[in-house]
PDB file of N, CA and C in Angstrom:
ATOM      1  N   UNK A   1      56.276 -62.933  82.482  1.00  0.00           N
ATOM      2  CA  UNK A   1      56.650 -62.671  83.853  1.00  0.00           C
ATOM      3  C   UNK A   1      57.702 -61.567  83.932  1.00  0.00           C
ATOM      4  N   UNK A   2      58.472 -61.652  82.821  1.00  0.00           N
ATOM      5  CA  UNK A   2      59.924 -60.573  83.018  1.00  0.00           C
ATOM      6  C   UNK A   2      59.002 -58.987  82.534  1.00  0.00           C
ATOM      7  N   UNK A   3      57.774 -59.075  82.025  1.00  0.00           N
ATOM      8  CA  UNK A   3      57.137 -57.797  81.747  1.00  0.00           C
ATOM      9  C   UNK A   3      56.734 -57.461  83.189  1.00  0.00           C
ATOM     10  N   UNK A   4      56.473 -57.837  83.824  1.00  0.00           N
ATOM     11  CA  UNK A   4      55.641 -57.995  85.210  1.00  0.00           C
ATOM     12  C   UNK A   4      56.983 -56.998  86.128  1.00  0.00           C
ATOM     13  N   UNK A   5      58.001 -57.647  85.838  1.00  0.00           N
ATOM     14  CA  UNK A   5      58.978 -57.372  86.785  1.00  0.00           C
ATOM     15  C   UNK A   5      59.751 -55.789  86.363  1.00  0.00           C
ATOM     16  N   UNK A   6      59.338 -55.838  84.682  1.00  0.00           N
ATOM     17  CA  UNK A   6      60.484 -54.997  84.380  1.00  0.00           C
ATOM     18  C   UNK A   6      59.710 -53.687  84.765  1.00  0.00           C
ATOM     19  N   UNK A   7      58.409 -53.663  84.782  1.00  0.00           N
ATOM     20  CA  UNK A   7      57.172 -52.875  85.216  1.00  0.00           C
ATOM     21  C   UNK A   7      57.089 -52.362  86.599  1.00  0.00           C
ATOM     22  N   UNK A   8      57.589 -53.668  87.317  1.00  0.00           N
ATOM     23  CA  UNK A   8      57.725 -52.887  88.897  1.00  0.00           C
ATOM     24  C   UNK A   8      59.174 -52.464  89.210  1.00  0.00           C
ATOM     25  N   UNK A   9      60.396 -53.016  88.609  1.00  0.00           N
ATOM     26  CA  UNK A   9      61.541 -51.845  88.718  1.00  0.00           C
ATOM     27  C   UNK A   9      60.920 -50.415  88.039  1.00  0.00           C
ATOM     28  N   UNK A  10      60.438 -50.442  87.114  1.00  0.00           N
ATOM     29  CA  UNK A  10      60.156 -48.926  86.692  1.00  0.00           C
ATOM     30  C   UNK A  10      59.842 -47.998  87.674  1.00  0.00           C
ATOM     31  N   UNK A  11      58.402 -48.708  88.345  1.00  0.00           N
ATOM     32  CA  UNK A  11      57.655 -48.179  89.082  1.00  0.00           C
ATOM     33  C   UNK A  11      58.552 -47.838  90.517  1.00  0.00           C
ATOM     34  N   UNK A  12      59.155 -48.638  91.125  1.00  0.00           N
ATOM     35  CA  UNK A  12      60.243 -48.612  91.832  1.00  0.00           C
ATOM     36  C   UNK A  12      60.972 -47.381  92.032  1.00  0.00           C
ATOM     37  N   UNK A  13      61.363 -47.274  90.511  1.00  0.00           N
ATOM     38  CA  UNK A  13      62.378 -45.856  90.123  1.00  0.00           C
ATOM     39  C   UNK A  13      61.676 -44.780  90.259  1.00  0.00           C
ATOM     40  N   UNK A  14      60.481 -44.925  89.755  1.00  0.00           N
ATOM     41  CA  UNK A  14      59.931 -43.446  89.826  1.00  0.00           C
ATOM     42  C   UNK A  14      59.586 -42.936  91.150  1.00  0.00           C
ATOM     43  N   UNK A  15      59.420 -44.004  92.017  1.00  0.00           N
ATOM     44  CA  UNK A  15      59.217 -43.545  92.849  1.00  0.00           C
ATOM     45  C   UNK A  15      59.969 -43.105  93.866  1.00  0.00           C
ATOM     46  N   UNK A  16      61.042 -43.848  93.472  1.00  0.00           N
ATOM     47  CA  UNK A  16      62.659 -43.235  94.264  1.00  0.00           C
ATOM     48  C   UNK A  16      62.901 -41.604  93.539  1.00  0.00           C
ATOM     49  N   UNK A  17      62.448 -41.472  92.565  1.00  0.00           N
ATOM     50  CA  UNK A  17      63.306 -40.584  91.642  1.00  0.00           C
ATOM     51  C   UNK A  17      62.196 -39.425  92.223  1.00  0.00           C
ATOM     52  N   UNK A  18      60.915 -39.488  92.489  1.00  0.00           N
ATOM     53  CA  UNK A  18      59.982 -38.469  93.426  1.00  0.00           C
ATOM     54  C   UNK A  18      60.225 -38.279  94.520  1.00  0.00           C
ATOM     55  N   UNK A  19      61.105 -38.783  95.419  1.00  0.00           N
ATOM     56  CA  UNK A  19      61.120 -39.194  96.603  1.00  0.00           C
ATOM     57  C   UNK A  19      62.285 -38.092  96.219  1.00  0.00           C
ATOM     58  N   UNK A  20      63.632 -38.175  95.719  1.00  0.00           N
ATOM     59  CA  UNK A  20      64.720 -37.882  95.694  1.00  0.00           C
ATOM     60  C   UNK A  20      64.788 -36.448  95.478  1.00  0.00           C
ATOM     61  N   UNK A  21      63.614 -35.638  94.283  1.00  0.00           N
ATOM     62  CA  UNK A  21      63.249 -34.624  93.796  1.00  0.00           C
ATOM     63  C   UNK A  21      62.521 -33.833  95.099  1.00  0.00           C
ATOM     64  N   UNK A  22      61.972 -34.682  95.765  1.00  0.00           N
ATOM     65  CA  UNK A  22      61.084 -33.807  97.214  1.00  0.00           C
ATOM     66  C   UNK A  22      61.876 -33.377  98.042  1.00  0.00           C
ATOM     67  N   UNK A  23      63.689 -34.357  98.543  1.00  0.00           N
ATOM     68  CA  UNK A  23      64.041 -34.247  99.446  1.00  0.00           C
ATOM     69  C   UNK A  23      65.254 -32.930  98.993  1.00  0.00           C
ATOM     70  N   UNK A  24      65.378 -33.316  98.097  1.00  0.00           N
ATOM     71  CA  UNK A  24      66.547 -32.295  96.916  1.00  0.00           C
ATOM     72  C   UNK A  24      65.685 -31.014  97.287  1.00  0.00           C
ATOM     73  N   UNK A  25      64.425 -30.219  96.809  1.00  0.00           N
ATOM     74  CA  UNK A  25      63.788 -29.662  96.810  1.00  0.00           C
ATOM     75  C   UNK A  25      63.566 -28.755  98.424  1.00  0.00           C
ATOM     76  N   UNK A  26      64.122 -30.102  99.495  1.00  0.00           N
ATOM     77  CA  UNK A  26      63.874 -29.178 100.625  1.00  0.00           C
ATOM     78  C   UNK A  26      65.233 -28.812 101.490  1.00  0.00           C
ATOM     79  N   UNK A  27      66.299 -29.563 100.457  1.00  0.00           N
ATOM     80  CA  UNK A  27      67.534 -29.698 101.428  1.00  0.00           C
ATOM     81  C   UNK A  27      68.342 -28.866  99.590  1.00  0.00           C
ATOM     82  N   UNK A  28      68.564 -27.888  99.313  1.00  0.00           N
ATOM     83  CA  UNK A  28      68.927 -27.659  98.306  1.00  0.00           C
ATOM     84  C   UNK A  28      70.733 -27.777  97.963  1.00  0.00           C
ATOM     85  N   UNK A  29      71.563 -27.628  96.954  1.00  0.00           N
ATOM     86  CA  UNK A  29      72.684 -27.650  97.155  1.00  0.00           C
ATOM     87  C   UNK A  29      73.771 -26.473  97.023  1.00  0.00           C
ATOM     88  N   UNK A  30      75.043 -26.629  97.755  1.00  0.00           N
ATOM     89  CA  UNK A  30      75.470 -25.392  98.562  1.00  0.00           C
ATOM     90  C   UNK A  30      75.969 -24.983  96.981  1.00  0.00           C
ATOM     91  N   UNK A  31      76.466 -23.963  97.044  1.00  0.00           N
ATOM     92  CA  UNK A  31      77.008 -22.979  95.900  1.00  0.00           C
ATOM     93  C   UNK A  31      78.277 -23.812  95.238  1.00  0.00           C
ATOM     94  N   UNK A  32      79.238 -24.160  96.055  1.00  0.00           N
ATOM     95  CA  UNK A  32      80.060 -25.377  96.004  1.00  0.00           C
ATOM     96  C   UNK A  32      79.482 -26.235  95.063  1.00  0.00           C
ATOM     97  N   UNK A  33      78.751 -26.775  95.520  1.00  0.00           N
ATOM     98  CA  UNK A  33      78.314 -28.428  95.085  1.00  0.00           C
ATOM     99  C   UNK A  33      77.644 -27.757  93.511  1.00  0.00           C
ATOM    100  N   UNK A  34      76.361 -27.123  93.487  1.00  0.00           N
ATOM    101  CA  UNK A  34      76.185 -26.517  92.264  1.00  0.00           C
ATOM    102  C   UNK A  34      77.136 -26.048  91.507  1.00  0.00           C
ATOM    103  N   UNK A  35      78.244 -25.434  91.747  1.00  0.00           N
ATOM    104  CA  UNK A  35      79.170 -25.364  90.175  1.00  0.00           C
ATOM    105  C   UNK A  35      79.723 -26.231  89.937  1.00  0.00           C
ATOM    106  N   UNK A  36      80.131 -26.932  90.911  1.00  0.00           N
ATOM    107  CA  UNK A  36      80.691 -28.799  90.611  1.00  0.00           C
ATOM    108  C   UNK A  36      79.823 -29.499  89.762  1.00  0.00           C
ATOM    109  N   UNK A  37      78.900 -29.558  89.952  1.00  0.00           N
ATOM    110  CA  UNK A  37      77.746 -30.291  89.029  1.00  0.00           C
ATOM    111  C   UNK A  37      77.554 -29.393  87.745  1.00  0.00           C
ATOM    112  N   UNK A  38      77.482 -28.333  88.111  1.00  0.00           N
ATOM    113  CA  UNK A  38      77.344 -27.521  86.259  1.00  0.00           C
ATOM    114  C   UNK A  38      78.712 -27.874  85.165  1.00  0.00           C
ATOM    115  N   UNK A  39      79.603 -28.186  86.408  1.00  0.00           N
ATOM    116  CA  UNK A  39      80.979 -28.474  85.537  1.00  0.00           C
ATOM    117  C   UNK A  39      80.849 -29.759  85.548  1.00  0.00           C
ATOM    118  N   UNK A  40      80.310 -30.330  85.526  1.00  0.00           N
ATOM    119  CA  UNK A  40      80.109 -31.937  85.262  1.00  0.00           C
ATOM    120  C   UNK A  40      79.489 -32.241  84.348  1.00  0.00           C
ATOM    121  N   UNK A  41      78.180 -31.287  84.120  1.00  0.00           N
ATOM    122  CA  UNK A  41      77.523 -31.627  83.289  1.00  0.00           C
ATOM    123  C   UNK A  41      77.636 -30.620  81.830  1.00  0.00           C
ATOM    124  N   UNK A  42      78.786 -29.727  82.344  1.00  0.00           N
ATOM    125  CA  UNK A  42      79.218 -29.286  80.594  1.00  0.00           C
ATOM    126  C   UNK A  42      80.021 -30.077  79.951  1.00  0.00           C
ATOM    127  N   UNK A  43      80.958 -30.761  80.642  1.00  0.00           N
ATOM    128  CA  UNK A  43      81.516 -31.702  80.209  1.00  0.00           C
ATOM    129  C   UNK A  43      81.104 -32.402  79.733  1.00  0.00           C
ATOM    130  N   UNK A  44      80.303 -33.278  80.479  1.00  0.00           N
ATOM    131  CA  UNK A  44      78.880 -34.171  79.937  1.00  0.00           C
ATOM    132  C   UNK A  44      79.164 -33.711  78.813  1.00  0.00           C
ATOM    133  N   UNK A  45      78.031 -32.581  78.115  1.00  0.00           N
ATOM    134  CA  UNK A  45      77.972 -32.067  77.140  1.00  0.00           C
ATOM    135  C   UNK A  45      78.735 -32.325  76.213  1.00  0.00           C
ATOM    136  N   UNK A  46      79.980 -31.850  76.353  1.00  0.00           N
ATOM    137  CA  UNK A  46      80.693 -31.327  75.173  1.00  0.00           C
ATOM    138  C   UNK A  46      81.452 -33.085  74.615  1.00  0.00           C
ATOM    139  N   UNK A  47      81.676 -33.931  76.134  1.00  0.00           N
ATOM    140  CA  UNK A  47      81.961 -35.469  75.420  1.00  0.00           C
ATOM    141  C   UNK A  47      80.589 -35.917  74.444  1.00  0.00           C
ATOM    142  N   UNK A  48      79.228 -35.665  75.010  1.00  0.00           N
ATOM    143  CA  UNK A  48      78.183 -36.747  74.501  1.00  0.00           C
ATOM    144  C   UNK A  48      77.403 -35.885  73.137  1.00  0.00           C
ATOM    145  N   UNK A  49      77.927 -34.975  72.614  1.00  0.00           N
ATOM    146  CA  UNK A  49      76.922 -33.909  71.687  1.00  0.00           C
ATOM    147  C   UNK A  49      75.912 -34.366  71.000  1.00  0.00           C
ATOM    148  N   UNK A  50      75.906 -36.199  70.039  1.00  0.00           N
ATOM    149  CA  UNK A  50      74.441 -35.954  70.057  1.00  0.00           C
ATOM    150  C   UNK A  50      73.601 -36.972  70.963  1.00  0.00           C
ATOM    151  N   UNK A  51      74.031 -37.630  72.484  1.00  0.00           N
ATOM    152  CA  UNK A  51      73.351 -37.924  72.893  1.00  0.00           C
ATOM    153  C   UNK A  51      72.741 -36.474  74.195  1.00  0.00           C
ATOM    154  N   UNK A  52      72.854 -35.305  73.865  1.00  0.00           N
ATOM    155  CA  UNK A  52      72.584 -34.082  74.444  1.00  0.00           C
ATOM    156  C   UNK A  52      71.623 -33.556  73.357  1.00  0.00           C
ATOM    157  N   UNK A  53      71.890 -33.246  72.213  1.00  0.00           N
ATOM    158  CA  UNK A  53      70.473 -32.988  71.128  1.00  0.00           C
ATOM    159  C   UNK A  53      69.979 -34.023  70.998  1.00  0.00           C
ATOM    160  N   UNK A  54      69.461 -35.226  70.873  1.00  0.00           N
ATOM    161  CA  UNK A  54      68.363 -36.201  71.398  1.00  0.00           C
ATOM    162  C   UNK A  54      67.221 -35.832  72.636  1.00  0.00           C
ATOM    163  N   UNK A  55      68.436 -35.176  73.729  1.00  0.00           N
ATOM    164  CA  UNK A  55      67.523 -35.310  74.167  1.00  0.00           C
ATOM    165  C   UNK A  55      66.796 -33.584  75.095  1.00  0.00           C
ATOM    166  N   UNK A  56      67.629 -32.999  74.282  1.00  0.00           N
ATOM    167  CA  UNK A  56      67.170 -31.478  73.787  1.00  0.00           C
ATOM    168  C   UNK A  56      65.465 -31.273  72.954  1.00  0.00           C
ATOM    169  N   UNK A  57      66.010 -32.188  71.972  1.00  0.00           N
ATOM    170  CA  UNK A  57      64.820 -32.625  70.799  1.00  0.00           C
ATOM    171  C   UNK A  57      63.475 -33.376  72.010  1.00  0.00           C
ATOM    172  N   UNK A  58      63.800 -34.014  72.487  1.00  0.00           N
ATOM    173  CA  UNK A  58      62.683 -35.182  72.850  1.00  0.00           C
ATOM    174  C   UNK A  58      61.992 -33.796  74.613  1.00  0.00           C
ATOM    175  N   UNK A  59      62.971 -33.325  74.911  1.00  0.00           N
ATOM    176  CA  UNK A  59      62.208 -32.298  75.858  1.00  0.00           C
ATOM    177  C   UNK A  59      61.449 -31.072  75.210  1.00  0.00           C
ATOM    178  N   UNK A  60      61.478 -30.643  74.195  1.00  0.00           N
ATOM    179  CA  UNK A  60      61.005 -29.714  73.290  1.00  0.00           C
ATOM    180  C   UNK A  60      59.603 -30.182  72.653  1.00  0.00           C
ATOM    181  N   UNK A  61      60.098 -31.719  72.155  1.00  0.00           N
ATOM    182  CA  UNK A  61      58.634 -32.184  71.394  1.00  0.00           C
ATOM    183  C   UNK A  61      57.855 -32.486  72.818  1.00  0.00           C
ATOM    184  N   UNK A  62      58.376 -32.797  74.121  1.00  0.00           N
ATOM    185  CA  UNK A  62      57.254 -33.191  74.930  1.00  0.00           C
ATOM    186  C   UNK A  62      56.332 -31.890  75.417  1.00  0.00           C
ATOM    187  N   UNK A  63      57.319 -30.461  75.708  1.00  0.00           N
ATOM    188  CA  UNK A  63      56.485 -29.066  75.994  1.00  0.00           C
ATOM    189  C   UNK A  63      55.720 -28.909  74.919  1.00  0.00           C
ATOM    190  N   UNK A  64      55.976 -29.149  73.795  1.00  0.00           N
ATOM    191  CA  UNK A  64      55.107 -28.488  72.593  1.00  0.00           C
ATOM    192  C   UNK A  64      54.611 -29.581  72.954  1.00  0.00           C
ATOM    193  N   UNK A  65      53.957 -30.629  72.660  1.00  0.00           N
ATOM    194  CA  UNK A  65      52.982 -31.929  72.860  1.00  0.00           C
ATOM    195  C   UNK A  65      51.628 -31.370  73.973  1.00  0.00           C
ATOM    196  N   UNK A  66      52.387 -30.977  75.230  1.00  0.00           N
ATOM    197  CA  UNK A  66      51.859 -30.515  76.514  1.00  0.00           C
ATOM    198  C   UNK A  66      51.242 -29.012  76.630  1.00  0.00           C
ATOM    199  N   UNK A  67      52.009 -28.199  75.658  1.00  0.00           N
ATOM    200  CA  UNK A  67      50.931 -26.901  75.127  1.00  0.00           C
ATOM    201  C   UNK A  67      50.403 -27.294  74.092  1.00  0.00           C
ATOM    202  N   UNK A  68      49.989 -28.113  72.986  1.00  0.00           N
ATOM    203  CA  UNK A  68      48.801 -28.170  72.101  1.00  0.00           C
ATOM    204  C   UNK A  68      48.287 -28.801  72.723  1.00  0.00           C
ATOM    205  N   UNK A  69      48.442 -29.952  73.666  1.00  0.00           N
ATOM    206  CA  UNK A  69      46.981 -30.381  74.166  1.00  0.00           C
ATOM    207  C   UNK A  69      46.510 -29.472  75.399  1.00  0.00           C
ATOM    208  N   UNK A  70      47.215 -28.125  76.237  1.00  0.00           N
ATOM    209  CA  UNK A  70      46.789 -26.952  76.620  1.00  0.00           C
ATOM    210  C   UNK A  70      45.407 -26.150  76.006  1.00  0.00           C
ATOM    211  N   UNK A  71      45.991 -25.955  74.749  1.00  0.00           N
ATOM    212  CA  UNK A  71      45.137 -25.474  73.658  1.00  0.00           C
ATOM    213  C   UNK A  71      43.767 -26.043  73.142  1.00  0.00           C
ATOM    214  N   UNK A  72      44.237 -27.259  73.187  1.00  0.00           N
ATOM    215  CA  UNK A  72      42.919 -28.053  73.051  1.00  0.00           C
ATOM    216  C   UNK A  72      41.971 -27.861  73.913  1.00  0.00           C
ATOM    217  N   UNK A  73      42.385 -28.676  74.902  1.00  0.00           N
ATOM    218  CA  UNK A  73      41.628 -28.527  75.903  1.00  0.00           C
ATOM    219  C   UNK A  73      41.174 -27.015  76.453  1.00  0.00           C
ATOM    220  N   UNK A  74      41.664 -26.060  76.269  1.00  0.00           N
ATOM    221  CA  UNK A  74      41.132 -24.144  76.664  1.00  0.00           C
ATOM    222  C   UNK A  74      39.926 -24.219  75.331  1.00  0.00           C
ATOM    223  N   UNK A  75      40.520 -24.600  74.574  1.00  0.00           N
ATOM    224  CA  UNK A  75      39.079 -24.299  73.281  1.00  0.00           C
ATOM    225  C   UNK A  75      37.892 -25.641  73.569  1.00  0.00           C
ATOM    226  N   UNK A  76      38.492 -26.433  73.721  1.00  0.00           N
ATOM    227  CA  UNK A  76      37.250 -27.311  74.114  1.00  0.00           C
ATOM    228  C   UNK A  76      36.277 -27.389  75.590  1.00  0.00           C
ATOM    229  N   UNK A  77      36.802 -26.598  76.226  1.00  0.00           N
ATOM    230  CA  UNK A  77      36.267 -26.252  77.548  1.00  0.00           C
ATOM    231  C   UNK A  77      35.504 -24.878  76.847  1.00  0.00           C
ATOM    232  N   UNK A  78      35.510 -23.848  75.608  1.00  0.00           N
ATOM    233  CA  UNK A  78      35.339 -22.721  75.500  1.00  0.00           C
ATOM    234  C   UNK A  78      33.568 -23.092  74.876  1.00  0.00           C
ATOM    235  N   UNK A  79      34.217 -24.248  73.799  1.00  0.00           N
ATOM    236  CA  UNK A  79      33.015 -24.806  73.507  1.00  0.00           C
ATOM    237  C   UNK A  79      31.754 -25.649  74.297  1.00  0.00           C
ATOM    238  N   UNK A  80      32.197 -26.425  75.124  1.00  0.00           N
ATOM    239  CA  UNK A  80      31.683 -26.915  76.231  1.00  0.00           C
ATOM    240  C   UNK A  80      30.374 -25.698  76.613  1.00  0.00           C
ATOM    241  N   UNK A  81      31.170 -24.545  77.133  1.00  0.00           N
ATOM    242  CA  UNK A  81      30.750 -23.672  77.640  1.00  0.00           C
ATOM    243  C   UNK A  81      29.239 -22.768  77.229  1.00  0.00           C
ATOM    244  N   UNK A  82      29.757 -22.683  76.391  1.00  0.00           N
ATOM    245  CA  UNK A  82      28.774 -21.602  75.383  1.00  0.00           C
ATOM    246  C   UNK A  82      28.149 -21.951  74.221  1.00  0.00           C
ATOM    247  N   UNK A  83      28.910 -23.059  73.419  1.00  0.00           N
ATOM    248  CA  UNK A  83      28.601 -23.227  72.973  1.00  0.00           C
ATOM    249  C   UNK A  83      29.165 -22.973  70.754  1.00  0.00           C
ATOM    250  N   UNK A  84      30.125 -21.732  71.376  1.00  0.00           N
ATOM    251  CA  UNK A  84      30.922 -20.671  70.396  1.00  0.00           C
ATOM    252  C   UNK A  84      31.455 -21.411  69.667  1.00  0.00           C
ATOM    253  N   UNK A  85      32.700 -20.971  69.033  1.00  0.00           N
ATOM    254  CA  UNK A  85      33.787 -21.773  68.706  1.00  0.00           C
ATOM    255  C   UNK A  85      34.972 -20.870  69.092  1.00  0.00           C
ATOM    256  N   UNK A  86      34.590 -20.179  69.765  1.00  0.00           N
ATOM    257  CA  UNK A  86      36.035 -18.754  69.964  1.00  0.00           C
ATOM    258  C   UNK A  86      37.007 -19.794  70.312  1.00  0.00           C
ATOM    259  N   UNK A  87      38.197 -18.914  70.758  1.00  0.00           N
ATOM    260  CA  UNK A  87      39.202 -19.173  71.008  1.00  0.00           C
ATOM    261  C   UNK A  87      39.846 -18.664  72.884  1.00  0.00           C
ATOM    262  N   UNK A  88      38.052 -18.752  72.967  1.00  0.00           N
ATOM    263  CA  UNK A  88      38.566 -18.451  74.732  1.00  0.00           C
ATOM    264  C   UNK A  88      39.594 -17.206  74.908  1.00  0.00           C
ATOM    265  N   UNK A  89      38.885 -16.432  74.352  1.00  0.00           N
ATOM    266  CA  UNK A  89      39.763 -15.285  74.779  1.00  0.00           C
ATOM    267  C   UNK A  89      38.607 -14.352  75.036  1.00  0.00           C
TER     268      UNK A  89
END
């Protein structure tokens, strides 16, 4: 039952956290407020150093993850196609 639940806070969040990204997105922040936050979050930084490369590392392996399966999928659509094995170019 606590899987059930811990599943719909998730879901919960994300959907606050889309919600929050749409409204951010249309109401942006003043010049003020943005260097306040850049200075917040160098700080951040420089207290948390390796909970900041964690997660340096874990955004890097997810783009590279998200361009080889790019790749995949462009060559397997190439093959699909024609039949080739090119490289869709």
């Amino acid at each position: 039952m606590s899987k059930s639940i811990d599943e719909k806070a998730a879901l919960r969040k994300a959907k606050n956290a889309e919600k929050m990204r749409k409204w951010r997105a249309k109401n942006p922040l003043s010049p003020e407020k943005k260097a306040k936050e850049a200075e917040r979050v160098k700080q951040w930084r420089k207290a948390n150093p390796e909970k900041y490369l964690a997660q340096q590392n874990a955004w890097y392996a997810k783009n590279r993850e998200r361009e080889l399966a790019r790749q995949r999928e462009r060559r397997r659509r190439t093959v699909a196609d024609n039949g080739s094995t090119s490289n869709g170019d």
